[in-house]
Protein backbone atom coordinates (compact mmCIF):
# COMPACT_ATOMS: atom_id res chain seq x y z
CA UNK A 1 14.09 -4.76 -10.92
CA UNK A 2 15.25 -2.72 -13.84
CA UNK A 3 12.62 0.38 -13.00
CA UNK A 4 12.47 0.36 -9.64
CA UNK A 5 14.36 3.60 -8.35
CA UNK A 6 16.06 2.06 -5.17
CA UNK A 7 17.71 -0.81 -6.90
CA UNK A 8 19.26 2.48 -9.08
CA UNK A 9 19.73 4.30 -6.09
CA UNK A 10 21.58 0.60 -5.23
CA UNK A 11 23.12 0.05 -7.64
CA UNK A 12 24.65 3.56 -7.95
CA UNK A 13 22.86 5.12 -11.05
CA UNK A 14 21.33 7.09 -9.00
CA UNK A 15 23.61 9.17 -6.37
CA UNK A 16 22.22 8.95 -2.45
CA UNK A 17 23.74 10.07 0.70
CA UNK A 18 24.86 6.66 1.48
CA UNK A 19 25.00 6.47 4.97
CA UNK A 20 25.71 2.19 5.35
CA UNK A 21 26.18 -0.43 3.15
CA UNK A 22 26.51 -3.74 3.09
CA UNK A 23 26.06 -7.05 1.22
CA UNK A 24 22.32 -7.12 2.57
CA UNK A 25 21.24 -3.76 2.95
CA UNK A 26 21.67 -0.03 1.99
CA UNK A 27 20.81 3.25 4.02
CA UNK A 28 20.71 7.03 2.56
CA UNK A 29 19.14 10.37 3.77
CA UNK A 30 15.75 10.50 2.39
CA UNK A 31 15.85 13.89 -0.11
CA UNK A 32 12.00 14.92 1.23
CA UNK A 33 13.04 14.31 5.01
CA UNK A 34 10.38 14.84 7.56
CA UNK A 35 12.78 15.61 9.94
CA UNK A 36 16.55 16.56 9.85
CA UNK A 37 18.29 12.55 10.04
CA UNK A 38 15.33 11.41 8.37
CA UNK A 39 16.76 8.05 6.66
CA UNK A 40 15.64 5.08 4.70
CA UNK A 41 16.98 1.33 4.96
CA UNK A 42 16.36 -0.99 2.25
CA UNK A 43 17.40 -4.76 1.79
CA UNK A 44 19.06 -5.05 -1.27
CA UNK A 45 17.21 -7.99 -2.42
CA UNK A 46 14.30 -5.98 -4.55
CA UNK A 47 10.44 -6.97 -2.77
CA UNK A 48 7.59 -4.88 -3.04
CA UNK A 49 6.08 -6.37 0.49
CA UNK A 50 7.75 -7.19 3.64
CA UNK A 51 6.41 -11.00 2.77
CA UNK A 52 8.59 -10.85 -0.51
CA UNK A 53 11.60 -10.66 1.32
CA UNK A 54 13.77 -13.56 2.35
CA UNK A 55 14.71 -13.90 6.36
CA UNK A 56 17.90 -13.92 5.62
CA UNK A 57 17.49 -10.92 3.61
CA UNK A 58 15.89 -8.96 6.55
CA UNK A 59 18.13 -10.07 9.71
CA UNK A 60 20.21 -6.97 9.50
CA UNK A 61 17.58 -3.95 8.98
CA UNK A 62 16.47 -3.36 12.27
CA UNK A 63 20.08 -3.27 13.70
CA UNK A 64 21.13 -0.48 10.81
CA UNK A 65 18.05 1.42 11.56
CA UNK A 66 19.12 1.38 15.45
CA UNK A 67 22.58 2.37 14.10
CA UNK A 68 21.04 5.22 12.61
CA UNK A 69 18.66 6.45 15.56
CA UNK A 70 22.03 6.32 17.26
CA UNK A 71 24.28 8.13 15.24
CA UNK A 72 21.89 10.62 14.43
CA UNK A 73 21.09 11.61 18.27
CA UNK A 74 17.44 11.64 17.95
CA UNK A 75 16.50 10.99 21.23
CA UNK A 76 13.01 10.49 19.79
CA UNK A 77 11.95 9.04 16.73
CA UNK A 78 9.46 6.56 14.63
CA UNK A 79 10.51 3.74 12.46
CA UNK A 80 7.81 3.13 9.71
CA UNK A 81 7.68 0.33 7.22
CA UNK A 82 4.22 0.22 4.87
CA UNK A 83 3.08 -2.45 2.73
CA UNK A 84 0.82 -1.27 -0.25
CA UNK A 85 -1.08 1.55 -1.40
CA UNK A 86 -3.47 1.74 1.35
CA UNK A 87 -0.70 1.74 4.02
CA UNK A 88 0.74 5.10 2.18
CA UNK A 89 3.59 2.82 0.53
CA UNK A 90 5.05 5.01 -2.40
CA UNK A 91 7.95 2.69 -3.49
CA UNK A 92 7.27 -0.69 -4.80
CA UNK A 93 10.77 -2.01 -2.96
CA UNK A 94 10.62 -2.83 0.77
CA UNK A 95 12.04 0.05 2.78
CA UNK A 96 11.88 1.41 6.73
CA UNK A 97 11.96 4.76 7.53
CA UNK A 98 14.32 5.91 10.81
CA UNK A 99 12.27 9.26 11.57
CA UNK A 100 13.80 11.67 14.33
CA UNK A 101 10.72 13.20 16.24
CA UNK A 102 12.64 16.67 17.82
CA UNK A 103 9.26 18.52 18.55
CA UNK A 104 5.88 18.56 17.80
CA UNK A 105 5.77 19.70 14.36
CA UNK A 106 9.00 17.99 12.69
CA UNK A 107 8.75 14.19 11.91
CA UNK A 108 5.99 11.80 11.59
CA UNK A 109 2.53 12.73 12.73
CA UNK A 110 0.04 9.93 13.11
CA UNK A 111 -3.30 9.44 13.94
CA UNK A 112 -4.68 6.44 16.11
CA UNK A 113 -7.80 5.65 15.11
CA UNK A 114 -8.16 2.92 18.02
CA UNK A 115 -11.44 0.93 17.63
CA UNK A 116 -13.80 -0.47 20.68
CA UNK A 117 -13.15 -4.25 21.40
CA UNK A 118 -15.52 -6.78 21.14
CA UNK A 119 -13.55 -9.73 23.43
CA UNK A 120 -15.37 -12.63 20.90
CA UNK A 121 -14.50 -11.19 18.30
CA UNK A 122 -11.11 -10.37 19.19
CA UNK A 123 -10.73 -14.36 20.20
CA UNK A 124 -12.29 -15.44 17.48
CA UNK A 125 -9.06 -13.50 15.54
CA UNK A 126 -6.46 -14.36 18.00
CA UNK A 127 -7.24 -18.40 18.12
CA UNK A 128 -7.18 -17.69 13.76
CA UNK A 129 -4.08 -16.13 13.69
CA UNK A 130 -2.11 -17.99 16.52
CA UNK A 131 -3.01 -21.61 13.95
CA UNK A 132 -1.62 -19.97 11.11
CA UNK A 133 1.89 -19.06 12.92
């Protein structure tokens, strides 16, 4: 997509601090890190939600991002992935996030807003979803 600043960033129009490339995907340094090793890896086939992007297209991600948790040393760390405004996503292409967490204040900080159950309910969902996979 012609506007969209990680198929520049891509396609090299934009300089990055490439970290891995290949035919599928692309990792750089993010330039407003949370943390020091903070990194983003994005297939190279352009979706603005996860569901836009081919399987194929997404079989190697999670193995860069472990790649990158690894070479970075970051003994603890978050990978994030959002999907639309509401879920804080600020680029319209599909991207995850390899976050080092070092110490309490540097890296992601999240909130867990955990909800009490109601066990019909929750069956009700489960037997919903479970037909639809």
């Amino acid at each position: 997509m012609a506007a969209c600043i990680f198929c520049k960033i891509i396609k090299g129009d934009i300089p990055s601090f490439k970290l891995f490339e290949s035919d599928r995907v692309f990792a750089f340094l993010d330039i407003q890190p949370l943390s020091r090793g903070h990194a983003l890896v994005v297939p190279k086939h352009h979706g603005t939600r996860l569901t836009d992007i081919p399987d194929d297209a997404l079989e190697e991600l999670l193995p860069v991002v472990k790649k990158l948790a690894l070479a970075t040393g970051a003994e603890n760390y978050n990978v994030l992935q959002n999907n639309g405004r509401l879920a804080h996503q600020e680029v319209d292409h599909v991207h995850f996030h390899m976050i080092p967490k070092p110490n309490e204040t540097e890296g992601l900080g999240i909130g867990w807003p955990a909800q009490k159950t109601d066990m019909d309910k929750l069956k009700a969902l489960f037997n919903e979803v479970k037909a639809k996979m």
